[in-house]
N, C-alpha and C. Protein backbone atom coordinates (compact mmCIF):
# COMPACT_ATOMS: atom_id res chain seq x y z
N UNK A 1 0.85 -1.19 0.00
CA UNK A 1 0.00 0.00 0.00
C UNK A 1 0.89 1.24 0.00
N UNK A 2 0.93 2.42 -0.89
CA UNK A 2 1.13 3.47 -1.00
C UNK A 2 0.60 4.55 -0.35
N UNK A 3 1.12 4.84 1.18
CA UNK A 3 0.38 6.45 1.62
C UNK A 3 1.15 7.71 1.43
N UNK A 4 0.20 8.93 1.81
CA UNK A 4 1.38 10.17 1.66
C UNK A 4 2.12 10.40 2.73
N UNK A 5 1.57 9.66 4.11
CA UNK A 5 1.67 10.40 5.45
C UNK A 5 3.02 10.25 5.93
N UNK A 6 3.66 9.11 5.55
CA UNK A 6 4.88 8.66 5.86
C UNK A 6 5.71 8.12 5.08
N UNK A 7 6.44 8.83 4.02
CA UNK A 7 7.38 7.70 2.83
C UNK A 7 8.10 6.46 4.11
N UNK A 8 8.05 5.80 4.88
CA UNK A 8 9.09 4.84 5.66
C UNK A 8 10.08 4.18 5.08
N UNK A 9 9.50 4.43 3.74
CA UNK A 9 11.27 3.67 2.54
C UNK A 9 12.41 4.51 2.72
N UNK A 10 12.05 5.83 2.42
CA UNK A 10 12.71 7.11 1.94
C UNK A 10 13.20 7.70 3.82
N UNK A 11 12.42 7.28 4.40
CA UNK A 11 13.11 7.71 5.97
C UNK A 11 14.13 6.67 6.49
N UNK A 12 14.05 5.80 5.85
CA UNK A 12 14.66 4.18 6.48
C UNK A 12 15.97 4.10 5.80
N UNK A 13 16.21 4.98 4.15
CA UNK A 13 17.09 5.14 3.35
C UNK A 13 17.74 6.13 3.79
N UNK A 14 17.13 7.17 4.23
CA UNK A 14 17.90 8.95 4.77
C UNK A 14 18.53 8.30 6.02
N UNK A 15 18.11 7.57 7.11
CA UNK A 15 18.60 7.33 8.27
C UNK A 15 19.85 6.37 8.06
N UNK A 16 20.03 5.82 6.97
CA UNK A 16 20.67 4.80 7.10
C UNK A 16 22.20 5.64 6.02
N UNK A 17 21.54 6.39 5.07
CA UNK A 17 22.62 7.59 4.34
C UNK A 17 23.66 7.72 5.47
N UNK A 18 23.33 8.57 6.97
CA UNK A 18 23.61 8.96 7.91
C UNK A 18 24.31 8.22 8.32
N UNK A 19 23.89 7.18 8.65
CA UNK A 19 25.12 6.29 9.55
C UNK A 19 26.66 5.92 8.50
N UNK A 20 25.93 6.24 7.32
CA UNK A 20 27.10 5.62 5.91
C UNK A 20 28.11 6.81 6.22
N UNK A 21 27.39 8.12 6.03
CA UNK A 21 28.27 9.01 6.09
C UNK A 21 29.18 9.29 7.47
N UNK A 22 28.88 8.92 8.83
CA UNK A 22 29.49 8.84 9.81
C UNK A 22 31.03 7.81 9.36
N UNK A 23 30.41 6.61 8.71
CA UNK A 23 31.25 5.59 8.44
C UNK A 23 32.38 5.93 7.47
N UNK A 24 31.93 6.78 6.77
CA UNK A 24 32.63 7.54 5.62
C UNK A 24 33.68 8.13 6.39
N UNK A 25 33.02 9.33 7.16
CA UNK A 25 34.25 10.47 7.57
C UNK A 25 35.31 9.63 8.42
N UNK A 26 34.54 9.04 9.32
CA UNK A 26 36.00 8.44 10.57
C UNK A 26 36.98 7.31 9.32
N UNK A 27 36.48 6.87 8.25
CA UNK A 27 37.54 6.07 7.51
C UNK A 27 38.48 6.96 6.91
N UNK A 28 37.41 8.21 6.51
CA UNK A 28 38.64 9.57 5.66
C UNK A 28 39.37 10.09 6.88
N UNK A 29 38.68 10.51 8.23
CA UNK A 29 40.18 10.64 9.09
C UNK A 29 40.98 10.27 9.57
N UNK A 30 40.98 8.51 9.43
CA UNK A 30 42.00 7.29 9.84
C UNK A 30 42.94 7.92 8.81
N UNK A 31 42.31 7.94 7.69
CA UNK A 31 43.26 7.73 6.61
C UNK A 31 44.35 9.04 6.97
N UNK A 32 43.53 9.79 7.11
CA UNK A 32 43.98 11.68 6.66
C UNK A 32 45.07 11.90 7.85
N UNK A 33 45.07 10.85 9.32
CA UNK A 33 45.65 11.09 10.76
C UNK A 33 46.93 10.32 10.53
N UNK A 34 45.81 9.30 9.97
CA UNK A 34 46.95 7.67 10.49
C UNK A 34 46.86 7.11 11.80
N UNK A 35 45.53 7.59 12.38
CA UNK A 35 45.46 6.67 13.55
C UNK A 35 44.17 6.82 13.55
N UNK A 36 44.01 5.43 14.20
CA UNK A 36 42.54 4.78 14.47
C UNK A 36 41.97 5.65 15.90
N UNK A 37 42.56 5.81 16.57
CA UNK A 37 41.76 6.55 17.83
C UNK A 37 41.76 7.97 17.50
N UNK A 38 41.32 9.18 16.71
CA UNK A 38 41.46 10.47 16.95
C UNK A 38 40.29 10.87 18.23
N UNK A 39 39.33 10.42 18.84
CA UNK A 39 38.42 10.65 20.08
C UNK A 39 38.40 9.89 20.18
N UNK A 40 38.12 10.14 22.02
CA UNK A 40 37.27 9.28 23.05
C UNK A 40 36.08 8.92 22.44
N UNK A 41 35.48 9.03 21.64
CA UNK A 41 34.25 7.86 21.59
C UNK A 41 34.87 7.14 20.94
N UNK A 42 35.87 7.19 19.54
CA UNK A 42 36.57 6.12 19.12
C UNK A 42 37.11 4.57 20.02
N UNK A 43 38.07 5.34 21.17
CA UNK A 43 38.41 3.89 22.14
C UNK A 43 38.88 4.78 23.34
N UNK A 44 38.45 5.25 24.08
CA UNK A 44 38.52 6.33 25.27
C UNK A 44 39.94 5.26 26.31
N UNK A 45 39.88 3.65 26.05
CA UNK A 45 40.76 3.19 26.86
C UNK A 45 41.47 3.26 25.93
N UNK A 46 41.97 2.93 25.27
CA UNK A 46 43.24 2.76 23.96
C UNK A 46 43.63 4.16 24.08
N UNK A 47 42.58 5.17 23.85
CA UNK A 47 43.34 6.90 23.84
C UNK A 47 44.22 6.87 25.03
N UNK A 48 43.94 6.41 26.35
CA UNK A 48 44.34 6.67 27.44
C UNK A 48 45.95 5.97 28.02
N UNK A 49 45.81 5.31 26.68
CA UNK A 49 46.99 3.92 27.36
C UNK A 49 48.02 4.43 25.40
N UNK A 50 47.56 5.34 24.77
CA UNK A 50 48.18 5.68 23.85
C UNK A 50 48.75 6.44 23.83
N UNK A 51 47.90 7.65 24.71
CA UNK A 51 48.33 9.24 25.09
C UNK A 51 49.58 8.87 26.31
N UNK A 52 49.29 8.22 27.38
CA UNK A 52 50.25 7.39 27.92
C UNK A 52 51.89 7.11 27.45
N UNK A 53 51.61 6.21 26.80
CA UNK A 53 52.94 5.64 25.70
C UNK A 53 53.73 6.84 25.31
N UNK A 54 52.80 7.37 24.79
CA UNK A 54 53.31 8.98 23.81
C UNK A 54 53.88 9.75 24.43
N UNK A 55 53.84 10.36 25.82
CA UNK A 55 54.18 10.64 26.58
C UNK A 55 55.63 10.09 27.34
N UNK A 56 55.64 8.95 27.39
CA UNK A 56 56.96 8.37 27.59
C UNK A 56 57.95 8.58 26.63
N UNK A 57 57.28 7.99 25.22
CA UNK A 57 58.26 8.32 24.33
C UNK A 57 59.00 10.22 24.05
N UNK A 58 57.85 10.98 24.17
CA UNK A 58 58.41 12.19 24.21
C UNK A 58 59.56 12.39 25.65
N UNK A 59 59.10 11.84 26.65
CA UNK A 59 60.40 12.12 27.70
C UNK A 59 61.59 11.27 27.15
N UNK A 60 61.42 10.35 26.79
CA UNK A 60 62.66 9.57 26.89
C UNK A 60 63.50 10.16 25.55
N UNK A 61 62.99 10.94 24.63
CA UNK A 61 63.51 11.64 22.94
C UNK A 61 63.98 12.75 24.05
N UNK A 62 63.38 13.24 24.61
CA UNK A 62 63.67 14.59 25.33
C UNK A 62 65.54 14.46 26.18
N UNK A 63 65.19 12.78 26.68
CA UNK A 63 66.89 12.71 27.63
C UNK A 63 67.34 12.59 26.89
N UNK A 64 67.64 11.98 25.43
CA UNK A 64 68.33 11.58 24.56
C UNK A 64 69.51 12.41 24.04
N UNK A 65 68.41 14.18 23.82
CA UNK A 65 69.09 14.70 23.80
C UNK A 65 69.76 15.78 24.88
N UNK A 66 69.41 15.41 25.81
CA UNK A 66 70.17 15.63 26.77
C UNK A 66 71.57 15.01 27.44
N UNK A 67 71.54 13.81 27.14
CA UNK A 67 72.69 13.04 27.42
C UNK A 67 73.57 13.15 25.99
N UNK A 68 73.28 13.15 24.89
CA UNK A 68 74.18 13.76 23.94
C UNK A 68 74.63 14.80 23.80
N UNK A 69 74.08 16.08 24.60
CA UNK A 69 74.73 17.49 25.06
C UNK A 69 75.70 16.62 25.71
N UNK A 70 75.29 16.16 27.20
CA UNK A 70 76.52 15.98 27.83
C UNK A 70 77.83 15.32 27.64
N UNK A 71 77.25 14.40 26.95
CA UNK A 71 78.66 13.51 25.85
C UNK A 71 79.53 15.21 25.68
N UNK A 72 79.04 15.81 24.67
CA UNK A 72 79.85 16.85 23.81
C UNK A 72 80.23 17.63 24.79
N UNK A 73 79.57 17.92 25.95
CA UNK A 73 80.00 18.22 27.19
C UNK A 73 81.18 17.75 27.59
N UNK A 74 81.40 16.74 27.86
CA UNK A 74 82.51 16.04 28.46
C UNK A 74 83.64 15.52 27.07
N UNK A 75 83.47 16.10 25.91
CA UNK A 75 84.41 15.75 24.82
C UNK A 75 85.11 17.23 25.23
N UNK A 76 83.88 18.03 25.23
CA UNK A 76 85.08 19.36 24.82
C UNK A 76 85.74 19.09 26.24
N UNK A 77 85.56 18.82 27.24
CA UNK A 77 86.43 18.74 28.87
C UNK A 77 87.37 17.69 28.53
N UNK A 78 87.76 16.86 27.45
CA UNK A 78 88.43 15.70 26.98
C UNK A 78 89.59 16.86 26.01
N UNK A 79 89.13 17.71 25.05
CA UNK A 79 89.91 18.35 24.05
C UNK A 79 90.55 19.04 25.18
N UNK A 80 90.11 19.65 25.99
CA UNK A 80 90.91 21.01 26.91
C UNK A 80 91.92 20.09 27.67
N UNK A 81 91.64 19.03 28.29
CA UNK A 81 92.62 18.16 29.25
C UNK A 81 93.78 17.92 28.09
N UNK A 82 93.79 17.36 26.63
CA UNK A 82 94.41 17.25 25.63
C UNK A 82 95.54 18.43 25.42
N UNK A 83 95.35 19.45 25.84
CA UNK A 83 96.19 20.11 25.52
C UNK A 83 96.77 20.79 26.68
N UNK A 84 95.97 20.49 27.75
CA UNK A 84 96.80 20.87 29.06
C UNK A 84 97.61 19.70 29.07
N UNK A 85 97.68 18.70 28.80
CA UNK A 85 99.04 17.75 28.50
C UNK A 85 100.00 17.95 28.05
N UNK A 86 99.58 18.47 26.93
CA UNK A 86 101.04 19.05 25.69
C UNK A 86 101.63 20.61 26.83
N UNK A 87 100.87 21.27 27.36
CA UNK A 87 101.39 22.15 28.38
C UNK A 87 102.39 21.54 29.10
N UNK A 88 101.81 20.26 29.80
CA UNK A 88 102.45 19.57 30.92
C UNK A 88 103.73 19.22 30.61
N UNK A 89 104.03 18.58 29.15
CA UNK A 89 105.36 17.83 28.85
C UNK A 89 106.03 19.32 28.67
N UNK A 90 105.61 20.69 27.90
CA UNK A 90 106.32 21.71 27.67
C UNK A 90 106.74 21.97 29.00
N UNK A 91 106.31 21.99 30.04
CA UNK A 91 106.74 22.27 31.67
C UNK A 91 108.07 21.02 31.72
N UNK A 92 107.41 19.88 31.55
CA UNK A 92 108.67 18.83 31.98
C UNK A 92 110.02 19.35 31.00
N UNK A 93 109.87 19.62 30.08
CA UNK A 93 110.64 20.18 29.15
C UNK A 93 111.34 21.15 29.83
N UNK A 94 111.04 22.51 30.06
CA UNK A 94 111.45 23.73 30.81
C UNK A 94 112.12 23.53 32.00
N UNK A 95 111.11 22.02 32.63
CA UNK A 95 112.19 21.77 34.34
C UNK A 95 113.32 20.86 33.85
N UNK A 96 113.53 20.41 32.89
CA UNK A 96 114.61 19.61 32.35
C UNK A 96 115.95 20.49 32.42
N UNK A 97 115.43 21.90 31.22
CA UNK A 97 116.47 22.61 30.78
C UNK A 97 116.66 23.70 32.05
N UNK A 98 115.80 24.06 33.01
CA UNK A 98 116.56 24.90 34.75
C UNK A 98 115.79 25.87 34.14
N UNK A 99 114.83 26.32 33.37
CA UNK A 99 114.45 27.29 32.79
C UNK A 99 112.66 27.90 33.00
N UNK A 100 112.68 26.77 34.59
CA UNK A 100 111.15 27.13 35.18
C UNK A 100 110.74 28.13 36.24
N UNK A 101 111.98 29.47 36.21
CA UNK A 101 111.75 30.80 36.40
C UNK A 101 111.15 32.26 35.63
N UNK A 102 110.81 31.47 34.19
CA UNK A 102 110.71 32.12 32.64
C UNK A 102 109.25 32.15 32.59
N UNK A 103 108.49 32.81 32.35
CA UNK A 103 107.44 33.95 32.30
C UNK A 103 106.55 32.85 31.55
N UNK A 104 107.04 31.70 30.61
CA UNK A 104 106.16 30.94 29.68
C UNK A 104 105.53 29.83 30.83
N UNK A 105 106.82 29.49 31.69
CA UNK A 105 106.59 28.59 32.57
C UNK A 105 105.16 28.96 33.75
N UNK A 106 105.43 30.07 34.15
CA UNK A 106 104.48 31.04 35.14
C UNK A 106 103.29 30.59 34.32
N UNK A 107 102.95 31.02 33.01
CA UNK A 107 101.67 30.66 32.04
C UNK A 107 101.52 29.12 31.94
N UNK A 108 102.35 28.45 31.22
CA UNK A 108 102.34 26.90 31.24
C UNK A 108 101.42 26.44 32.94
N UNK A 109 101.70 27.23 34.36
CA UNK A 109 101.68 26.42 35.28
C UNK A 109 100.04 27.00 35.97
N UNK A 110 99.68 28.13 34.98
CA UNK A 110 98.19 28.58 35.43
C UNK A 110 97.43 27.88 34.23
N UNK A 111 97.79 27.65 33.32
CA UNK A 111 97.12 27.14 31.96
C UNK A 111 96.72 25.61 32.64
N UNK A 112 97.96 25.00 33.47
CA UNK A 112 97.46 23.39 33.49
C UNK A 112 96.93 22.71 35.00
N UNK A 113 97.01 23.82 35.71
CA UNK A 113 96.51 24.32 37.01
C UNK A 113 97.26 23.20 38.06
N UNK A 114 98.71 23.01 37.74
CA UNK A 114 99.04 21.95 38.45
C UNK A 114 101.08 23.01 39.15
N UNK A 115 101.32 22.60 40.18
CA UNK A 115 102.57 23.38 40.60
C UNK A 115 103.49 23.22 39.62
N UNK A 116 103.27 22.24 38.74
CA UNK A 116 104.95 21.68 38.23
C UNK A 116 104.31 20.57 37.02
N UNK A 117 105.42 20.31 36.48
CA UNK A 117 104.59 19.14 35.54
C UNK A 117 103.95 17.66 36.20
N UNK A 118 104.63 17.41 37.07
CA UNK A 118 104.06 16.13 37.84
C UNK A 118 102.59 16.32 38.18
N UNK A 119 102.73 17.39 38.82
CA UNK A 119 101.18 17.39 39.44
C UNK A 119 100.15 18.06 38.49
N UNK A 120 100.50 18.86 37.69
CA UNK A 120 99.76 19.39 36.17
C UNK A 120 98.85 17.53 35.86
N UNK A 121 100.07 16.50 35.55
CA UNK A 121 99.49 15.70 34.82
C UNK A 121 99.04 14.75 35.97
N UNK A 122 98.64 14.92 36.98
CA UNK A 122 98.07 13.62 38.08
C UNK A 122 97.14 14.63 38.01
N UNK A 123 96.54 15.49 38.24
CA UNK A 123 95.59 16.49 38.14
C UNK A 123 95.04 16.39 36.71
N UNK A 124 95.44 16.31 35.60
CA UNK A 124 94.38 16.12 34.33
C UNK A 124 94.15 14.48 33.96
N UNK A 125 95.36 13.43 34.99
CA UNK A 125 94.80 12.42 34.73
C UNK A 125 93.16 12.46 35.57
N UNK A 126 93.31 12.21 36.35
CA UNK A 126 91.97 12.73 37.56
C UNK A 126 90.64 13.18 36.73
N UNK A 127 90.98 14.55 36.29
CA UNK A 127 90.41 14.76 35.38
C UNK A 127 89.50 14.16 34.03
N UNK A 128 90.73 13.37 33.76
CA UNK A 128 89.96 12.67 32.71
C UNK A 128 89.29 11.32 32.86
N UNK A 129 89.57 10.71 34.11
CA UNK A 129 88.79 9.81 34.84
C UNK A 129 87.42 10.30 34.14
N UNK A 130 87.13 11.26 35.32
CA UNK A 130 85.83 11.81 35.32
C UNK A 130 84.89 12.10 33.97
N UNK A 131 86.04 12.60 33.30
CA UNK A 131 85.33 13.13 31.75
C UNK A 131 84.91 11.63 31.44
N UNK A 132 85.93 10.58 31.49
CA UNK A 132 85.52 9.16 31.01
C UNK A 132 84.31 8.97 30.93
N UNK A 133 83.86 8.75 32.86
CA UNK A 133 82.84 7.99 32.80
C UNK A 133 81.75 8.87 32.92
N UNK A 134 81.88 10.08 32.39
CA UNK A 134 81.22 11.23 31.97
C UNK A 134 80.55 10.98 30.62
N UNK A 135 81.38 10.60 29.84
CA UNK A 135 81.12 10.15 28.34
C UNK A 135 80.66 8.83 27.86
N UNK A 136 80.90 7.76 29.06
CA UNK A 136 80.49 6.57 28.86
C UNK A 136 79.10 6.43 29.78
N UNK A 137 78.94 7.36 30.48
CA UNK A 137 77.66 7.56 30.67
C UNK A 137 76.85 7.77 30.05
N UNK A 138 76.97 9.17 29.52
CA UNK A 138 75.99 9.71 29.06
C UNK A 138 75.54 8.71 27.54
N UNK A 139 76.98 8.13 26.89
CA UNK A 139 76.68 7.16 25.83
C UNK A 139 75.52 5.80 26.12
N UNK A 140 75.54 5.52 27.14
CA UNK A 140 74.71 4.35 27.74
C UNK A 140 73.44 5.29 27.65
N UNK A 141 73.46 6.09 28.59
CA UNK A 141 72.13 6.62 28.41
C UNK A 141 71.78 6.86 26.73
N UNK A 142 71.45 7.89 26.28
CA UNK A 142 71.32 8.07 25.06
C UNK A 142 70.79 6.88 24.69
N UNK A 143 71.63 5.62 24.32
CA UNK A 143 71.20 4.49 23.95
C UNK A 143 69.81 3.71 24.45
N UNK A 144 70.16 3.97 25.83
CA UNK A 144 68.82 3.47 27.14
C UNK A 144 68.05 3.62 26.66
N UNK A 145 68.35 5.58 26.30
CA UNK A 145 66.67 6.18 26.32
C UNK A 145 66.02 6.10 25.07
N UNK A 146 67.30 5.55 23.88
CA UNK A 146 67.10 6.00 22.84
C UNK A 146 65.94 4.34 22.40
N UNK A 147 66.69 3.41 22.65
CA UNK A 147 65.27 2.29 22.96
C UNK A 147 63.87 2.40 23.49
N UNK A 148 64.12 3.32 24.87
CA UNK A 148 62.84 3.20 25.49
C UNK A 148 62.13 4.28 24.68
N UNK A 149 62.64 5.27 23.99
CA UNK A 149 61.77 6.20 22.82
C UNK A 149 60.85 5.39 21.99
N UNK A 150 62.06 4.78 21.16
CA UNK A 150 61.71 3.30 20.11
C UNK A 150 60.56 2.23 20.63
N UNK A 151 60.24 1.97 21.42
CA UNK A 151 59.20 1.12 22.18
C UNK A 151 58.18 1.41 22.74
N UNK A 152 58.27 2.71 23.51
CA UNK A 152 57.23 3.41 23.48
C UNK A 152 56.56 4.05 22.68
N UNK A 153 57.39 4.71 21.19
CA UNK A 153 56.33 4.70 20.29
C UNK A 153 55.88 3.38 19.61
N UNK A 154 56.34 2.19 19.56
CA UNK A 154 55.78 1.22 19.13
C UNK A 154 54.19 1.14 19.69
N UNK A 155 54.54 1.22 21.06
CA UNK A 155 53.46 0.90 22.58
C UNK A 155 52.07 1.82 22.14
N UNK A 156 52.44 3.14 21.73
CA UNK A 156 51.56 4.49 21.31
C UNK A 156 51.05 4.06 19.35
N UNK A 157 51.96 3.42 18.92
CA UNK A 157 51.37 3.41 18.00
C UNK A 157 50.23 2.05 17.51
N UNK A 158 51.08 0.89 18.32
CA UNK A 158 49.43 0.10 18.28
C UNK A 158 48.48 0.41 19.27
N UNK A 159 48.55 1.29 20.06
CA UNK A 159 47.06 1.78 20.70
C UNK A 159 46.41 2.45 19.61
N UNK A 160 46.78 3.18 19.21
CA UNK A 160 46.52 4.44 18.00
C UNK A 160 46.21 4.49 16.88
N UNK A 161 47.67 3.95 16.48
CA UNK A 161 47.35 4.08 14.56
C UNK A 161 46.37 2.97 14.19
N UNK A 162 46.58 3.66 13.02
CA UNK A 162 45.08 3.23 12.26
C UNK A 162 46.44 1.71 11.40
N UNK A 163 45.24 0.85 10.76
CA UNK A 163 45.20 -0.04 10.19
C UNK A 163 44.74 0.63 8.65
N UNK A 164 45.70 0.92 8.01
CA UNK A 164 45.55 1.25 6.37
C UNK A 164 45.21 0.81 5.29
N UNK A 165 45.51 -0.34 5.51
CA UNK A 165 44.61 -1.85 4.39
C UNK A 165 43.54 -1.30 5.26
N UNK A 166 43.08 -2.10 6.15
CA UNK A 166 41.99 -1.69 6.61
C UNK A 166 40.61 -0.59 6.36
N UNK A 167 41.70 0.40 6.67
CA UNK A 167 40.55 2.15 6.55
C UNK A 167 40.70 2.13 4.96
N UNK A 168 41.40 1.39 4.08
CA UNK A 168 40.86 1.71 2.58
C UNK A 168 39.64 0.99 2.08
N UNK A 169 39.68 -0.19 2.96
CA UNK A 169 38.46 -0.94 2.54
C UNK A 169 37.02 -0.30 3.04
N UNK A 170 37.72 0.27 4.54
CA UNK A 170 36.24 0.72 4.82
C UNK A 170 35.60 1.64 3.87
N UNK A 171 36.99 2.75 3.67
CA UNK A 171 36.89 3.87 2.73
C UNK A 171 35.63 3.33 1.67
N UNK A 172 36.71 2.39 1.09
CA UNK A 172 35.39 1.88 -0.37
C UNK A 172 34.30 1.20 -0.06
N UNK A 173 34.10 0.74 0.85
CA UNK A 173 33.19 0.32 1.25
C UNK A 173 31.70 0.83 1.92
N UNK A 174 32.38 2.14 2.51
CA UNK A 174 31.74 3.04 2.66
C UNK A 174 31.14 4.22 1.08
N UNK A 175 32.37 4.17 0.64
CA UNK A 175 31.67 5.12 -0.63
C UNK A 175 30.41 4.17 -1.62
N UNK A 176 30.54 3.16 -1.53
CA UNK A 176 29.03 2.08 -2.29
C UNK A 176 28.59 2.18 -1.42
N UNK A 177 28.32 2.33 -0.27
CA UNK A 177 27.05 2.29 0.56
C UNK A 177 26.23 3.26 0.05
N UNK A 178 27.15 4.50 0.23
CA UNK A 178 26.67 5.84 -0.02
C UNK A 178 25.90 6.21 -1.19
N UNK A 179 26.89 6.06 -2.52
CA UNK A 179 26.03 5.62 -3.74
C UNK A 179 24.78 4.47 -3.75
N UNK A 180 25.24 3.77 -3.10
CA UNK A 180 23.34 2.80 -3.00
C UNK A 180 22.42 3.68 -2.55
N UNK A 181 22.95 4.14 -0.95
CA UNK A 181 22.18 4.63 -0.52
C UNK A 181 21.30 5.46 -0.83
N UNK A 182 22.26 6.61 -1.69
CA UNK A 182 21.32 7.81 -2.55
C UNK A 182 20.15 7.05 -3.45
N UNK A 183 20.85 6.38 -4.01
CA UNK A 183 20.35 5.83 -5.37
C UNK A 183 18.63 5.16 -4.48
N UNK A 184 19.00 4.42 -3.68
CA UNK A 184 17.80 3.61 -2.49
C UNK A 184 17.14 4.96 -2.18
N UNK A 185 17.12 6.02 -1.48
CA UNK A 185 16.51 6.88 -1.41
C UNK A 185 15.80 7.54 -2.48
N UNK A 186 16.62 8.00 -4.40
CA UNK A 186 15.56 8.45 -4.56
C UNK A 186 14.64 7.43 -5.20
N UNK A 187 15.02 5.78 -5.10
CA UNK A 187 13.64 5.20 -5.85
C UNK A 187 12.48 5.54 -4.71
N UNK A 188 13.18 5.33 -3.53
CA UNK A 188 11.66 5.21 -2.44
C UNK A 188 11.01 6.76 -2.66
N UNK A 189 11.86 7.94 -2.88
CA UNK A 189 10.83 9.15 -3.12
C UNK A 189 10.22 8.91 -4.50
N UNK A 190 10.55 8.69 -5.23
CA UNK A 190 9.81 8.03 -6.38
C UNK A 190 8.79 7.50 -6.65
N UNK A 191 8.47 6.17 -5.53
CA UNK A 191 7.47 5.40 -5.53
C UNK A 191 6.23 6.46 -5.03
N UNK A 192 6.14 7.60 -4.06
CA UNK A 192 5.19 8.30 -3.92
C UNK A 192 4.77 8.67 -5.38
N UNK A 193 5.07 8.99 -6.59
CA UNK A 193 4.77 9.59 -7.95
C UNK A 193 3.79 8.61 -7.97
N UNK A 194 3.94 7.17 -7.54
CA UNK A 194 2.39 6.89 -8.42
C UNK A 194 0.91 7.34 -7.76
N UNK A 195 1.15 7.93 -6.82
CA UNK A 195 0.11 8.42 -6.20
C UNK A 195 -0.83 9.43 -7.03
N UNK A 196 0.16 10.21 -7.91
CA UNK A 196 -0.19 11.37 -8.67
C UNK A 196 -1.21 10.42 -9.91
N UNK A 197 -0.74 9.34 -10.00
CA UNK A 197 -1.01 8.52 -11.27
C UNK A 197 -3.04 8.47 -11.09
N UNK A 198 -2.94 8.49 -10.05
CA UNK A 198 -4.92 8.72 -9.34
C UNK A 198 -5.47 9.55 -9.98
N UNK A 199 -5.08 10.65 -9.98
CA UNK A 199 -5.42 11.74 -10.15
C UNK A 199 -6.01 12.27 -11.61
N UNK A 200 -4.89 11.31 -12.51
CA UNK A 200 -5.39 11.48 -14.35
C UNK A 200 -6.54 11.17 -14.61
């Protein structure tokens, strides 16, 4: 039976357009993001345990480069000890020849901050202890953190990203809905025309 009061084809087709087109956009913004969660109604726990992850990974990128300052930190404290050495032997040199009353020596012995050459170089060995495990620190770290970056975005990105095979199928899958759908909608406004057909 054909009434005017309610097309229910043409409302059952418009309602259902709607849900196509919902289905549509979140597949075009998987695609457009690259991740499957952009909102809490998407997966409000996955956002939470993604945003999470993400968060780690940004601290741990953050020490990374912080402990590679300090590396270069403790290189240039490695170059300066380097040449307060070559100071040091020029001192052993000068106390060799009786000639550590001479104005270069006075400089040589503030330059390597040690009384004499002996203690110049037990003083930049010392020194470079420290720079050592200054540099072999900070190298461990870096590395540490530079994994726990690497894993935690792994951690953030299967909460998150989208599935790309995936969101293309929905994509197309969604665009034939859509085209049915129209197409389903206007036969059902259509079918009201034969109503007019009474009337001749």
């Amino acid at each position: 039976m054909v009434t005017i009061l309610a097309n229910v084809s043409a409302l059952a087709a418009s309602r259902q357009i709607g849900v196509t087109k919902v289905g549509l956009n979140t597949a075009i913004e998987r695609l457009t993001t690259g991740r499957r969660v952009n909102h809490a109604n998407d997966d409000s726990a996955a956002l939470a345990a993604g945003n999470t992850a993400m968060a780690a990974a940004r601290k741990a990128g953050a020490e990374v480069y912080k402990a590679n300052a300090d590396y270069f930190t403790a290189l240039n404290a490695d170059g300066a000890n380097a040449q307060k050495t070559q100071d040091a032997y020029r001192m052993a040199e000068m106390e060799g020849a009786g000639t550590i009353t001479d104005a270069e020596y006075t400089a040589l012995k503030t330059s390597t901050g040690g009384t004499d050459s002996a203690d110049a170089l037990s003083k930049i060995s010392a020194n470079q202890i420290t720079n050592a495990a200054a540099m072999s620190t900070a190298l461990s770290t870096a590395n540490t953190k530079g994994i726990a970056a690497e894993t935690s975005l792994g951690v953030a990105d299967a909460w998150l990203g989208a599935d790309m095979g995936a969101e293309m199928a929905n994509l197309t899958k969604y665009q034939i809905m859509m085209q049915a759908g129209v197409s389903a909608l206007s036969n059902a406004n259509n079918s009201a025309q034969s109503i007019l057909g009474l009337f001749r």
